[in-house]
C-alpha atoms as a PDB file:
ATOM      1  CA  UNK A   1       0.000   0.000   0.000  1.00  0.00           C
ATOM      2  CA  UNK A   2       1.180   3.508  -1.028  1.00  0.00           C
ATOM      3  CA  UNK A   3       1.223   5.565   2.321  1.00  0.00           C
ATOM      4  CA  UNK A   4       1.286   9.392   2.502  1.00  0.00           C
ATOM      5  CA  UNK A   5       5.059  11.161   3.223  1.00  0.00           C
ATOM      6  CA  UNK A   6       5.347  12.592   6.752  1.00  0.00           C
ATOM      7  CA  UNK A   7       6.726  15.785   7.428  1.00  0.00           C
ATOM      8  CA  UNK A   8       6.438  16.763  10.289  1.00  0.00           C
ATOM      9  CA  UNK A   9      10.333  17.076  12.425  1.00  0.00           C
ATOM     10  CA  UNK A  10       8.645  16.276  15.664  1.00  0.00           C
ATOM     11  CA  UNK A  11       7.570  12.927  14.518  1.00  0.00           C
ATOM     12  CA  UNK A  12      10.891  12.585  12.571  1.00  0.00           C
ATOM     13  CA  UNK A  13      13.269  13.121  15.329  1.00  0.00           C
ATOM     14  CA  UNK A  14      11.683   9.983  17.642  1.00  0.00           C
ATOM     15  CA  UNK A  15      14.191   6.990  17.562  1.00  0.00           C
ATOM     16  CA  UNK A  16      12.284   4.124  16.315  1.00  0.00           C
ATOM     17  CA  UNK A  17      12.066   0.420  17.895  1.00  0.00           C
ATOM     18  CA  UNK A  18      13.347  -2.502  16.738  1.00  0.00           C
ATOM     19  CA  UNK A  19      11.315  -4.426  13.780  1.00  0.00           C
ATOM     20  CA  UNK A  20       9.861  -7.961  14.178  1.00  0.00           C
ATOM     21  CA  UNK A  21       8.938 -10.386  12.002  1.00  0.00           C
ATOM     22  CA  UNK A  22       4.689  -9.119  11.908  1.00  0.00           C
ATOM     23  CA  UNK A  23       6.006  -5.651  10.326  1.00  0.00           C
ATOM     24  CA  UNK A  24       6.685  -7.551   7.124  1.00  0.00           C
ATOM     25  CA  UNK A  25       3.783  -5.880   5.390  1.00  0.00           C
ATOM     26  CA  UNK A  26       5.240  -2.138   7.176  1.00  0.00           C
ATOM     27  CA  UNK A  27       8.859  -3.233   4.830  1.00  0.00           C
ATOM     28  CA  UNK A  28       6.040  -3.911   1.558  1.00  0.00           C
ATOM     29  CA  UNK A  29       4.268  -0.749   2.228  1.00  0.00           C
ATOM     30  CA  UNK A  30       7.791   0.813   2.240  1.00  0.00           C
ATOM     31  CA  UNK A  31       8.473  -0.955  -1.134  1.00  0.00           C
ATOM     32  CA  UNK A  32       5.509   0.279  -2.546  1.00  0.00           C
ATOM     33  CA  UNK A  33       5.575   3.659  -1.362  1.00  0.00           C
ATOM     34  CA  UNK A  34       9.575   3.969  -2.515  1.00  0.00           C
ATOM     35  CA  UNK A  35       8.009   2.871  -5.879  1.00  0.00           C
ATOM     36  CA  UNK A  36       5.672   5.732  -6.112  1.00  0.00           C
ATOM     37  CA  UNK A  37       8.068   8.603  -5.417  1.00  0.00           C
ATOM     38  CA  UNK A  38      10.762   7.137  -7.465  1.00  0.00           C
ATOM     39  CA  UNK A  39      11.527   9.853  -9.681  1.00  0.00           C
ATOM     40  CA  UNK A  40      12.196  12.169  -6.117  1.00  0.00           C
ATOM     41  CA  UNK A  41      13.252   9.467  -4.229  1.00  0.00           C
ATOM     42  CA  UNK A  42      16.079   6.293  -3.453  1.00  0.00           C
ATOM     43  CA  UNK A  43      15.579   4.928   0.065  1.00  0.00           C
ATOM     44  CA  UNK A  44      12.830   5.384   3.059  1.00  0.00           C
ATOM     45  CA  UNK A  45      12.477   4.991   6.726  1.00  0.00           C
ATOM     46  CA  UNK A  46       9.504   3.473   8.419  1.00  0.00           C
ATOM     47  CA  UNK A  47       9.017   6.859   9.673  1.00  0.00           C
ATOM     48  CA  UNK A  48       8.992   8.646   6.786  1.00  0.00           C
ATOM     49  CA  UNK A  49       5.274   7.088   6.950  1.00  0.00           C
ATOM     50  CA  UNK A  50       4.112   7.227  10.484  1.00  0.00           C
ATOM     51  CA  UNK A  51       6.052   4.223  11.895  1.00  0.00           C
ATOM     52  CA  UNK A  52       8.070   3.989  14.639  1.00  0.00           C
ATOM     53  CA  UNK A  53      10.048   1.248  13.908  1.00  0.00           C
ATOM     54  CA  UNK A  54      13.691   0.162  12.466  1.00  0.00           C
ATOM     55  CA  UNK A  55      12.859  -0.668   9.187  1.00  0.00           C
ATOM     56  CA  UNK A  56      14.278   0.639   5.797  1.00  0.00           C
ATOM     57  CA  UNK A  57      14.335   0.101   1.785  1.00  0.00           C
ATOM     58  CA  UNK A  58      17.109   1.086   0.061  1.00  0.00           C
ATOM     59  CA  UNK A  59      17.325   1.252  -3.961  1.00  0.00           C
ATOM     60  CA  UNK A  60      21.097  -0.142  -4.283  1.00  0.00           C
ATOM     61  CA  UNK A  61      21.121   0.907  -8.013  1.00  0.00           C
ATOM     62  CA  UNK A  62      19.448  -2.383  -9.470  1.00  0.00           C
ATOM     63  CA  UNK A  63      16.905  -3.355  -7.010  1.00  0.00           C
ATOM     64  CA  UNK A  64      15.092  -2.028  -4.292  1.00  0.00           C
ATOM     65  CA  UNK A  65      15.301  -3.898  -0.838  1.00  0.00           C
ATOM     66  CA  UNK A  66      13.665  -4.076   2.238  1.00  0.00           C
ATOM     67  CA  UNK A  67      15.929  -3.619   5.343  1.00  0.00           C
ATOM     68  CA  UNK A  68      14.812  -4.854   9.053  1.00  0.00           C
ATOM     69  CA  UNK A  69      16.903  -3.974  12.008  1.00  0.00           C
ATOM     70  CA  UNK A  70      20.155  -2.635   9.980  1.00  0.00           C
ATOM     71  CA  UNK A  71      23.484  -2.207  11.581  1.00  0.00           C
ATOM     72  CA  UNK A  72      26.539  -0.798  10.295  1.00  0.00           C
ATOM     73  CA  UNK A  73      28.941  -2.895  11.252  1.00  0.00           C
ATOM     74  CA  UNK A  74      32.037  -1.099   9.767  1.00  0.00           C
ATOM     75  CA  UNK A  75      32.574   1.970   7.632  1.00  0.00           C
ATOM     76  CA  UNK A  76      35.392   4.044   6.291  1.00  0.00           C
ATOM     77  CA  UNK A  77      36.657   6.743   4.171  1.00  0.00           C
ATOM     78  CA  UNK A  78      34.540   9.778   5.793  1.00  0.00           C
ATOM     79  CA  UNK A  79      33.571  12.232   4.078  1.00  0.00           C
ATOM     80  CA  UNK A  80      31.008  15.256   3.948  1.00  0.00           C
ATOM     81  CA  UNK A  81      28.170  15.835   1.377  1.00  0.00           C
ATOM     82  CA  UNK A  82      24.798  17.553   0.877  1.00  0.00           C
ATOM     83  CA  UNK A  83      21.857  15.523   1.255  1.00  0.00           C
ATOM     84  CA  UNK A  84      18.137  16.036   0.234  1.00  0.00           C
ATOM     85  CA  UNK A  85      14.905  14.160   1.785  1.00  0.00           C
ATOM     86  CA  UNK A  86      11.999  13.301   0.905  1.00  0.00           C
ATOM     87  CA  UNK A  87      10.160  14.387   3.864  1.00  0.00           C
ATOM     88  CA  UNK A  88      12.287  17.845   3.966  1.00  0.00           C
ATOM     89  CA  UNK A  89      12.735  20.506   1.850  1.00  0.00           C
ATOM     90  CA  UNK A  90      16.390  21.718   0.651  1.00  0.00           C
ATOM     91  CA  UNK A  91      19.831  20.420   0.856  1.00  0.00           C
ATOM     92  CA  UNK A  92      21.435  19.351   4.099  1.00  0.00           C
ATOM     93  CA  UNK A  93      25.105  18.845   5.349  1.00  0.00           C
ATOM     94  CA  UNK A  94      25.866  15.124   6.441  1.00  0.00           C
ATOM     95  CA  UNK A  95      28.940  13.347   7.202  1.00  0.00           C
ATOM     96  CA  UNK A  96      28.859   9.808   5.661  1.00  0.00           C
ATOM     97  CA  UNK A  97      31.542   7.244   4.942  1.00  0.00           C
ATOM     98  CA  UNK A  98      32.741   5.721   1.289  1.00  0.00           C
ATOM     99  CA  UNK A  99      32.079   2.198   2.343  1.00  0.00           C
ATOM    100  CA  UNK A 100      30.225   0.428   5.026  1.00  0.00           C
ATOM    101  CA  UNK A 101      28.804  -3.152   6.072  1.00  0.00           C
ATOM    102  CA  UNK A 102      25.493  -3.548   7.141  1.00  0.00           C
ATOM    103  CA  UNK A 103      23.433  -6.168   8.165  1.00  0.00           C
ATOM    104  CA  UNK A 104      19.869  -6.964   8.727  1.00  0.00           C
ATOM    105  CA  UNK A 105      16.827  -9.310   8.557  1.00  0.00           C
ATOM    106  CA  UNK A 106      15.621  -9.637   4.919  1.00  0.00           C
ATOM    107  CA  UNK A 107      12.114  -9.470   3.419  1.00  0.00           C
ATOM    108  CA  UNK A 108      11.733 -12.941   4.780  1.00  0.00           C
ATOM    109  CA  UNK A 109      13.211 -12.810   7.653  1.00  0.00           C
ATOM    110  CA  UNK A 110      16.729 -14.169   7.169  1.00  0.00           C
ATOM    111  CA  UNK A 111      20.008 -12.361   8.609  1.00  0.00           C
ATOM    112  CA  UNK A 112      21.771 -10.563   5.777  1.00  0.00           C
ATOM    113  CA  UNK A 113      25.096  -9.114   5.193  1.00  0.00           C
ATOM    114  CA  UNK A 114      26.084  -6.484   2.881  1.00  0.00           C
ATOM    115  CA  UNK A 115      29.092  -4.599   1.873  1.00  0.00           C
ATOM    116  CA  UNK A 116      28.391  -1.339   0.255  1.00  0.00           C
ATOM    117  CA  UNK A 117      30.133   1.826  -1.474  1.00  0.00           C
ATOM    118  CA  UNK A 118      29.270   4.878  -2.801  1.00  0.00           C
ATOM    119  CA  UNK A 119      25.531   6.170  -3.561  1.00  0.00           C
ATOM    120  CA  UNK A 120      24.130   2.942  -2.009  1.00  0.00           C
ATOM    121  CA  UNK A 121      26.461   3.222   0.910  1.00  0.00           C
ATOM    122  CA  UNK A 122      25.155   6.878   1.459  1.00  0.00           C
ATOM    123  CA  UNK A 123      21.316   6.266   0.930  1.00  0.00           C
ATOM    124  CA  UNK A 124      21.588   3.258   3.871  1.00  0.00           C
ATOM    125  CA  UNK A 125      23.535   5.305   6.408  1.00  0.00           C
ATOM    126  CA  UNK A 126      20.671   8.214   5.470  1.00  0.00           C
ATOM    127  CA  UNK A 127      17.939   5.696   6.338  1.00  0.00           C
ATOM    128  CA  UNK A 128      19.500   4.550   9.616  1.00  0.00           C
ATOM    129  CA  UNK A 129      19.883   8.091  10.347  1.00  0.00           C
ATOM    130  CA  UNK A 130      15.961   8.085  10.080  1.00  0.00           C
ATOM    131  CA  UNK A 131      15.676   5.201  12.252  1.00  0.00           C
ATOM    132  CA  UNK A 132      17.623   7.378  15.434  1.00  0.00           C
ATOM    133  CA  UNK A 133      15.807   9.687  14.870  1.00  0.00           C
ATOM    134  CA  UNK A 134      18.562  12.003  13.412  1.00  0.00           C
ATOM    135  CA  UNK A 135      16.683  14.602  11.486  1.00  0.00           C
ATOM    136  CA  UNK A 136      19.838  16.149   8.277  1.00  0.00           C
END
């Protein structure tokens, strides 16, 4: 289901709590919302539609996936950029790092483990930014 895009910073800024396996269709409605907004749009956090809770989808340049409960596990090669949001309006200054390691629970609620660089790298470290509640 295609959900409407909160803005509102108040709701934003909460951290969220961890995901379990029943918000499976929250990670679809992220899929299908992501879809929708694609041409302003690469990744979303449950909260970027009303939910409190640690779950993310992440275009990685070839497919769009759903994200439960991601941790970075390792990064390197900081940098700082200028990132936009859905949910905001304007450009933002971040710090984010060239590579990182994530992992997570998949769509089906395996453990996953990915290594990532560049753009991809950038959207997921955006995402879990969203998840702490870290309003760019």
């Amino acid at each position: 289901m295609i959900r409407p895009i909160v803005k509102d910073v108040m709701i934003l800024s909460r951290k969220s709590l961890p995901a379990t396996k029943q918000d499976i269709p929250i990670g679809k409605d992220l899929l299908d919302t992501l879809a929708a907004n694609d041409s302003a749009c690469v990744g979303m956090a449950a909260n970027m539609i009303g939910v409190h809770k640690r779950i993310i989808v992440v275009n990685t340049g070839v497919v769009n996936i759903v994200m439960f409960n991601p941790v970075i596990e390792s990064r390197s090669g900081r940098y700082e950029t200028k990132e936009g949001c859905l949910s905001l309006s304007g450009l933002r200054s971040a710090v984010r790092y060239q590579s990182i390691s994530v992992s997570y629970m998949d769509i089906n609620w395996n453990k996953q483990k990915l290594k990532l660089t560049g753009w991809p790298a950038q959207i997921v470290q955006h995402e879990i930014d969203h998840c702490d509640g870290i309003v760019i």
